[in-house]
Protein backbone atom coordinates (compact mmCIF):
# COMPACT_ATOMS: atom_id res chain seq x y z
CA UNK A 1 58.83 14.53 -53.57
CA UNK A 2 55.31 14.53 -52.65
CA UNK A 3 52.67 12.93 -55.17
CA UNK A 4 51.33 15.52 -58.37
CA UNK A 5 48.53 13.06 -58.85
CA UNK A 6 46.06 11.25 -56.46
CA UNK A 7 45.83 7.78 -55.97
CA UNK A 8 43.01 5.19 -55.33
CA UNK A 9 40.88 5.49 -58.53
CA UNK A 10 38.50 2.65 -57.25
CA UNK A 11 37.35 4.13 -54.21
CA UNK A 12 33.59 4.43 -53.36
CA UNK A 13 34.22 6.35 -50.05
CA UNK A 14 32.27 9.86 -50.07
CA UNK A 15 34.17 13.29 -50.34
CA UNK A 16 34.19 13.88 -46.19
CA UNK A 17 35.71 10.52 -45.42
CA UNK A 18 38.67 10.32 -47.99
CA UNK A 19 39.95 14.27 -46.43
CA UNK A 20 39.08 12.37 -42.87
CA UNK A 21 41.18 9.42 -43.66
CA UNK A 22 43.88 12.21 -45.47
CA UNK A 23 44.31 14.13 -41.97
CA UNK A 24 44.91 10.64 -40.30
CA UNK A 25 47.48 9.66 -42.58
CA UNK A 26 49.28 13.16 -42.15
CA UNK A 27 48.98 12.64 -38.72
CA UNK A 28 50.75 9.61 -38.25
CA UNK A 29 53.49 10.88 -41.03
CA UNK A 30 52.35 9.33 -43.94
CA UNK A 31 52.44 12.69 -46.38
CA UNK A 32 52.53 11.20 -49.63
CA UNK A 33 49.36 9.04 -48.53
CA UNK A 34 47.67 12.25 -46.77
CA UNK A 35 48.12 14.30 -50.58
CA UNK A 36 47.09 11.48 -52.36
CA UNK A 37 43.64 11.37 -50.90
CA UNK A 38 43.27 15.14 -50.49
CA UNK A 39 43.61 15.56 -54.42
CA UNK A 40 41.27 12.05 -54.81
CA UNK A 41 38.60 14.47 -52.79
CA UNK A 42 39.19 17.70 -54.74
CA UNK A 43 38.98 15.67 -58.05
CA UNK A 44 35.62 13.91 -56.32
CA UNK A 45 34.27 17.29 -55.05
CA UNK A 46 34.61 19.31 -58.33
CA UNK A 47 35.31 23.16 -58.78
CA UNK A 48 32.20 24.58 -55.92
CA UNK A 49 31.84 21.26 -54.42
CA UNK A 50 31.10 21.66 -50.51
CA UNK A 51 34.79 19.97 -49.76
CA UNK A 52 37.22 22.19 -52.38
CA UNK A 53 37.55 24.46 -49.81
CA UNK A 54 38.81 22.09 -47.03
CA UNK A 55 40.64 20.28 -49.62
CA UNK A 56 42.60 22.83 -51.02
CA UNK A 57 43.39 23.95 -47.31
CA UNK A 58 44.91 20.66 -46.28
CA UNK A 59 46.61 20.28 -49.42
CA UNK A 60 47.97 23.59 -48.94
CA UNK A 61 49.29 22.45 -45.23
CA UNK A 62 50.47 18.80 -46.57
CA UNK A 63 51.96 20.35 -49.82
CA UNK A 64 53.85 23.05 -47.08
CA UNK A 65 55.13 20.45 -44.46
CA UNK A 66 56.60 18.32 -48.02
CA UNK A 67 58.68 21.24 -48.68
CA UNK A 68 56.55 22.08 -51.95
CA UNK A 69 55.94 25.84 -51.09
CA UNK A 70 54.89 26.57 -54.31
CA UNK A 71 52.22 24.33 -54.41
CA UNK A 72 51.08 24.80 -51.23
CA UNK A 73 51.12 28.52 -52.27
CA UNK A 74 48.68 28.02 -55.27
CA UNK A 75 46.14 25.85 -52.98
CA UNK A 76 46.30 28.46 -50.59
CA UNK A 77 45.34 31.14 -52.86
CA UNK A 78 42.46 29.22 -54.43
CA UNK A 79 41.18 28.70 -51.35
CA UNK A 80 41.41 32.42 -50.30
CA UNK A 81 39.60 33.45 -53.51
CA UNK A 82 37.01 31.18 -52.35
CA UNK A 83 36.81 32.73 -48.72
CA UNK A 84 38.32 35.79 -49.58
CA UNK A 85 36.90 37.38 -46.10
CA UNK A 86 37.46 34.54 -43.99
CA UNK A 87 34.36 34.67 -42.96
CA UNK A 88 32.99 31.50 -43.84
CA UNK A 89 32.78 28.44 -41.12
CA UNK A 90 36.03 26.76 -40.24
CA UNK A 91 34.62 23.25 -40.33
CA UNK A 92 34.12 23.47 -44.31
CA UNK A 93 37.97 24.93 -44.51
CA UNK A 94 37.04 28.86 -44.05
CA UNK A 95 38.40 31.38 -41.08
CA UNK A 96 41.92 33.20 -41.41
CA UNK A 97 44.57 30.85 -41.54
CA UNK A 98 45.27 31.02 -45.03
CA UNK A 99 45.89 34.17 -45.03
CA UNK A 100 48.56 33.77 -42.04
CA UNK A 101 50.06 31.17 -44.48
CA UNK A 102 50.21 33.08 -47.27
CA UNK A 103 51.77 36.20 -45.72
CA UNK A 104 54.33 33.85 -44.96
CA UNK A 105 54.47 32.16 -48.06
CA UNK A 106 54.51 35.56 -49.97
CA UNK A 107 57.48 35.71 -52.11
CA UNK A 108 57.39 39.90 -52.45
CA UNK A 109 57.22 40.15 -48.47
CA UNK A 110 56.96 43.36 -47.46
CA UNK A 111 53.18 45.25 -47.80
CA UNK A 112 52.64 42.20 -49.32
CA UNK A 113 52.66 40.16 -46.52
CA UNK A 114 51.28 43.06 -44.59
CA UNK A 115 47.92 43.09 -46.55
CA UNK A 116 47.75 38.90 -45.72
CA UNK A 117 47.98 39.69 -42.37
CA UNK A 118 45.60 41.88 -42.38
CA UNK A 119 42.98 39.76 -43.86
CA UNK A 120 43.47 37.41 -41.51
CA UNK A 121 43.27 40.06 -38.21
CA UNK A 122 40.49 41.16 -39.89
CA UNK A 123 38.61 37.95 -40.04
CA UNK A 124 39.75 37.13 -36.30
CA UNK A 125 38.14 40.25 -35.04
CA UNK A 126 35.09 39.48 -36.41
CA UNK A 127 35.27 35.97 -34.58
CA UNK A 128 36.64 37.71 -31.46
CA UNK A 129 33.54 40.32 -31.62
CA UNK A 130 30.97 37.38 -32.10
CA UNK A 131 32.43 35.34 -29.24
CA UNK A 132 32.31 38.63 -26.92
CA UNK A 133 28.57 39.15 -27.63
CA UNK A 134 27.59 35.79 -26.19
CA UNK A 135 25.36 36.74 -23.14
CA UNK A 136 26.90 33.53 -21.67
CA UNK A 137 29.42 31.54 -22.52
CA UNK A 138 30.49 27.73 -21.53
CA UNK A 139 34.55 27.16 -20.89
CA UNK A 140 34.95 26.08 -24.19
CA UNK A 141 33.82 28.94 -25.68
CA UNK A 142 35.66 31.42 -23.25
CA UNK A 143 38.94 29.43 -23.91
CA UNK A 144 38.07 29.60 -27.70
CA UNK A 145 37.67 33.10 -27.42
CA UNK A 146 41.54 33.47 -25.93
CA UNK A 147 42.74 31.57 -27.99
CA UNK A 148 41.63 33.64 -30.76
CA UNK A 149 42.65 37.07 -28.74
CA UNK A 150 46.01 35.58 -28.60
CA UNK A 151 46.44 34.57 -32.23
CA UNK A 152 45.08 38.29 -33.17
CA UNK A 153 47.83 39.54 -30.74
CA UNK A 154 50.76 37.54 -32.94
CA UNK A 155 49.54 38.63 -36.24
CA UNK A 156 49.56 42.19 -34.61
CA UNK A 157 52.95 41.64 -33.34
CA UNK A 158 54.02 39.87 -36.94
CA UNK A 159 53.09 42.58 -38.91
CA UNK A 160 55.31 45.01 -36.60
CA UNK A 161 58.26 42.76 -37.44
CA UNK A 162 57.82 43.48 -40.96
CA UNK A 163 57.48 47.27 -39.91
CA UNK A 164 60.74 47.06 -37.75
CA UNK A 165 62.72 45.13 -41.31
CA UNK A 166 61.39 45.25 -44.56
CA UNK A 167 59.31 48.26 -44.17
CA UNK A 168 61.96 50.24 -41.95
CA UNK A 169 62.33 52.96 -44.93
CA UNK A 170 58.51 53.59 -44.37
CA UNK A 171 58.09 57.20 -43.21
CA UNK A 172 54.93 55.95 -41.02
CA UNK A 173 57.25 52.70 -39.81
CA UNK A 174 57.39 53.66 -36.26
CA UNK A 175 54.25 55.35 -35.71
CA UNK A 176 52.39 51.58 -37.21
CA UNK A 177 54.57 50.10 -34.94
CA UNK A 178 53.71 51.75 -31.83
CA UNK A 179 49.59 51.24 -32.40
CA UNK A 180 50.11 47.71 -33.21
CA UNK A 181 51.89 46.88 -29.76
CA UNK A 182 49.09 49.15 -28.22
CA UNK A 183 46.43 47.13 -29.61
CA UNK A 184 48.03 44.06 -29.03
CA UNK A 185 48.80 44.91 -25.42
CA UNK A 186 44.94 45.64 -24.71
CA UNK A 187 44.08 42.70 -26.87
CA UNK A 188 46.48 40.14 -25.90
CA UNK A 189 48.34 41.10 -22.54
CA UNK A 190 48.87 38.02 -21.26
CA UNK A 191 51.32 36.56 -24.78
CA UNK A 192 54.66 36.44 -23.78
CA UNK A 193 54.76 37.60 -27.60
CA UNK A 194 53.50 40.60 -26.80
CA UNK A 195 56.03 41.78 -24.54
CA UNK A 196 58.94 40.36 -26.62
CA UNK A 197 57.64 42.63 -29.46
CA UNK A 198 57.01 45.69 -27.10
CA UNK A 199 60.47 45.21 -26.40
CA UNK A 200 62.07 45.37 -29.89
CA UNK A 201 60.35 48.09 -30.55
CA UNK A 202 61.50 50.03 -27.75
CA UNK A 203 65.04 48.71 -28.51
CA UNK A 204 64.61 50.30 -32.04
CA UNK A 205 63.60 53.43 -30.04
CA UNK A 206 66.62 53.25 -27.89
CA UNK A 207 64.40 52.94 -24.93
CA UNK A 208 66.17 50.47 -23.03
CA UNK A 209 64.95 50.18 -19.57
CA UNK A 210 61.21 50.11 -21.18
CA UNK A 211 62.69 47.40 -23.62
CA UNK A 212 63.84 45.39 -20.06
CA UNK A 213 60.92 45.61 -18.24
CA UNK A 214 58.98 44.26 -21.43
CA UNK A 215 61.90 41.47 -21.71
CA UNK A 216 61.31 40.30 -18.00
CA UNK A 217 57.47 40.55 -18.60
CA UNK A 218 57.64 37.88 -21.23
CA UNK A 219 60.05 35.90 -19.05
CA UNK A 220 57.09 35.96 -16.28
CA UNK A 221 54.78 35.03 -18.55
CA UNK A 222 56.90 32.17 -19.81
CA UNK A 223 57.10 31.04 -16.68
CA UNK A 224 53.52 31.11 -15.78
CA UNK A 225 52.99 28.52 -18.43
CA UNK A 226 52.71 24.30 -17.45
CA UNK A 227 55.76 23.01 -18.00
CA UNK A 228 55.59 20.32 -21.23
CA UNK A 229 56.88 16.95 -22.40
CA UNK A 230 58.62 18.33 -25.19
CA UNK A 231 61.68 20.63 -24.85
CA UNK A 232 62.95 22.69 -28.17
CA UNK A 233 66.28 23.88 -28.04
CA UNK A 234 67.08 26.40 -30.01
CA UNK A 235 70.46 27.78 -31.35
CA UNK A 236 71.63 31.09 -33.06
CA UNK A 237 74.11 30.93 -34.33
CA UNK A 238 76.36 34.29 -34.20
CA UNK A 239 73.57 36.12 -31.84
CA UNK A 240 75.41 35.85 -28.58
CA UNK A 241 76.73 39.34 -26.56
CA UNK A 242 79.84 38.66 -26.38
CA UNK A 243 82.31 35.53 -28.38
CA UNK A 244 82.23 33.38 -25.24
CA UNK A 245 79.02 33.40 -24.12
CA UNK A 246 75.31 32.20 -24.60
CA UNK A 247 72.33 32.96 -22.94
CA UNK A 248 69.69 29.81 -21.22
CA UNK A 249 66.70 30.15 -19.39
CA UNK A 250 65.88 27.80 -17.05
CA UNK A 251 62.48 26.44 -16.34
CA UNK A 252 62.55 24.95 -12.95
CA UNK A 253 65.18 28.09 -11.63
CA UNK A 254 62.92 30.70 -13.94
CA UNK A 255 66.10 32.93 -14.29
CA UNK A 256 68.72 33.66 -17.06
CA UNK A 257 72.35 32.59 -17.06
CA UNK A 258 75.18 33.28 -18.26
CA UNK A 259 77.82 30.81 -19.14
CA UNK A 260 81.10 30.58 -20.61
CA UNK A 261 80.13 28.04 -22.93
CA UNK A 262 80.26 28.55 -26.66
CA UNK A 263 79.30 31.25 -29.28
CA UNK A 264 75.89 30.69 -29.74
CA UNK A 265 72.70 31.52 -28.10
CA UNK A 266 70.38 29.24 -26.66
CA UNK A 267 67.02 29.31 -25.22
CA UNK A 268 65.79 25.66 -23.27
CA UNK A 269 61.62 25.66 -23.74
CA UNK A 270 59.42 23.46 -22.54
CA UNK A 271 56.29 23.66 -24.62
CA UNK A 272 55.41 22.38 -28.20
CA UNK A 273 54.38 24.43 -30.97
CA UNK A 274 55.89 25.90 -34.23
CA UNK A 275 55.02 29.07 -32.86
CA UNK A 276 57.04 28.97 -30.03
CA UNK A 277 59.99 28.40 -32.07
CA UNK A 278 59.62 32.11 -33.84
CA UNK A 279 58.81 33.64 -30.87
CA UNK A 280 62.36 32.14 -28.76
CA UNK A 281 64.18 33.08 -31.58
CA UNK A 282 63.26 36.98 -31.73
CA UNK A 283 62.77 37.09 -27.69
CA UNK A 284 66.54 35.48 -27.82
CA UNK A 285 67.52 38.11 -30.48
CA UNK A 286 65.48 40.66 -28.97
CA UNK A 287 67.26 40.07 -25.50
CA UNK A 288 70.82 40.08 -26.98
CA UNK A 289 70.13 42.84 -29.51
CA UNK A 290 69.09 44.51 -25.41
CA UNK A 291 72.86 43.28 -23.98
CA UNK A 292 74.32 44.79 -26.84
CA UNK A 293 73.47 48.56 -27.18
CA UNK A 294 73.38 48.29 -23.32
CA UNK A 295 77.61 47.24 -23.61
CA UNK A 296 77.74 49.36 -26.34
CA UNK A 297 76.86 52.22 -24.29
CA UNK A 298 78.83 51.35 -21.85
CA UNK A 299 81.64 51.05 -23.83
CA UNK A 300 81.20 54.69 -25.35
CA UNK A 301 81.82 56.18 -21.41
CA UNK A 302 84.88 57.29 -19.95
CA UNK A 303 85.59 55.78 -16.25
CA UNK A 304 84.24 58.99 -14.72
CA UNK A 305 81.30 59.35 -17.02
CA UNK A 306 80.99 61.46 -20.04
CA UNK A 307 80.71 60.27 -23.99
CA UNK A 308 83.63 59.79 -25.73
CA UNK A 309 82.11 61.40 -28.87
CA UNK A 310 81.32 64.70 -26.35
């Protein structure tokens, strides 16, 4: 279990060091180390000091990757009463990512996690609309500014997930869902998350060729990207079409297969990032969930056409 307390009484190092020296300790692994300093600082800094807010957001990201989620919920939330807009500068621990946390983190889910998300789409648009006014801007800055189009487009596309599950019973459910795609479409059209969230929610629509042209869209786009070191494999377990098969992509053939293999479904990546994870494991489901109604259909049809329930 990670540390309650921090450590190194006798220290003379200033505020912005020790939280330096706690991101290079998390960095090479060393958690309990990388909390220990973190709550030396927010000790050192005091309630207002110009650290607590960087403090409590690394604490809330160390306390999260020990497995402590309810401490890294109640840094979290300090720190977003502090920056409750997410609006203040990102170098002193403000901008929206504790909100995206927390959303996560929220243990009511639902419009609870809906109004986190929002705060934090909220704050990204206002960085998005500052970046766009530039007259000029460098590479860094443009690449900064798709970067943050792109985020904006998966909290658009999370916040339809929760639309599309624990908000189904909503009476406005599929109308939010349908201007959240739309914005993140004009906002984000080149995520592959995008198009793997247009296409559940045209699977929940029963549109099905609109839910495959979104599907191969993402594939493209997947494709598109520079292959990686790192390759995540993921499996589902009980996702797959059918009992005896499972579902790979291929990056150097950049087409699906399907093998008689096992009962899971897997998808091969090759690029790092927590984020990808989430979004192979809904494009897999998303693509299966496709197979499915497709068979199922299928199924429902006499040789010579017709429905069996006619």
């Amino acid at each position: 279990m990670a540390p309650n307390r921090p450590a190194g009484k006798g220290t003379s190092k200033s505020p912005g060091a020790l939280l330096s020296d706690a991101e290079t300790q998390f960095e090479v692994g060393n958690l309990d180390n990388a909390i220990s300093l973190a709550l030396k600082t927010l000790e050192t800094t005091g309630d207002g000091g110009d650290f607590e807010l960087r403090a409590l957001n690394l604490l809330g990201i160390f306390y999260l990757e020990a497995g402590e989620v309810d401490e890294a919920r109640e840094f979290l939330l300090r720190a977003a009463k502090i920056d409750g807009e997410g609006t203040l500068n990102e170098d002193i621990g403000g901008g929206p990512e504790k909100f995206l946390f927390l959303a996560q983190l929220s243990e009511e889910g639902g419009n609870d996690s809906v109004q986190w998300f929002e705060r934090g789409a909220s704050a990204l648009r206002k960085q998005i609309q500052t970046l766009s006014e530039a007259p000029t801007k460098t590479p860094e800055q443009a690449a900064v500014l798709l970067e943050k189009q792109e985020k904006l487009g998966g909290i658009l596309c999370a916040v339809a997930e929760v639309y599309m599950t624990d908000l189904s019973w909503e009476t406005d459910a599929e109308q939010r869902c349908e201007a959240l795609i739309t914005e993140a479409m004009l906002i984000a059209p080149g995520s592959p998350e995008t198009w793997q969230t247009v296409a559940n929610v045209r699977i929940s629509q029963e549109r099905v060729d609109e839910a495959k042209g979104a599907l191969q869209r993402s594939l493209e786009l997947w494709q598109d990207l520079p292959p990686r070191n790192i390759q995540l494999f993921l499996n589902l377990q009980q996702e797959s079409a059918c009992a005896d098969c499972w579902w790979r992509w291929e990056w150097r053939r950049k087409r699906l297969q399907c093998c008689s293999d096992s009962s899971q479904t897997m998808i091969l990546v090759s690029r790092p990032g927590t984020w990808v994870a989430g979004l192979c494991t809904s494009w897999a489901r998303s693509y299966v969930k496709m197979e499915r109604r497709t068979s199922s259909q299928l199924a429902g049809r006499h040789p010579g056409g017709g429905s069996l329930s006619a």
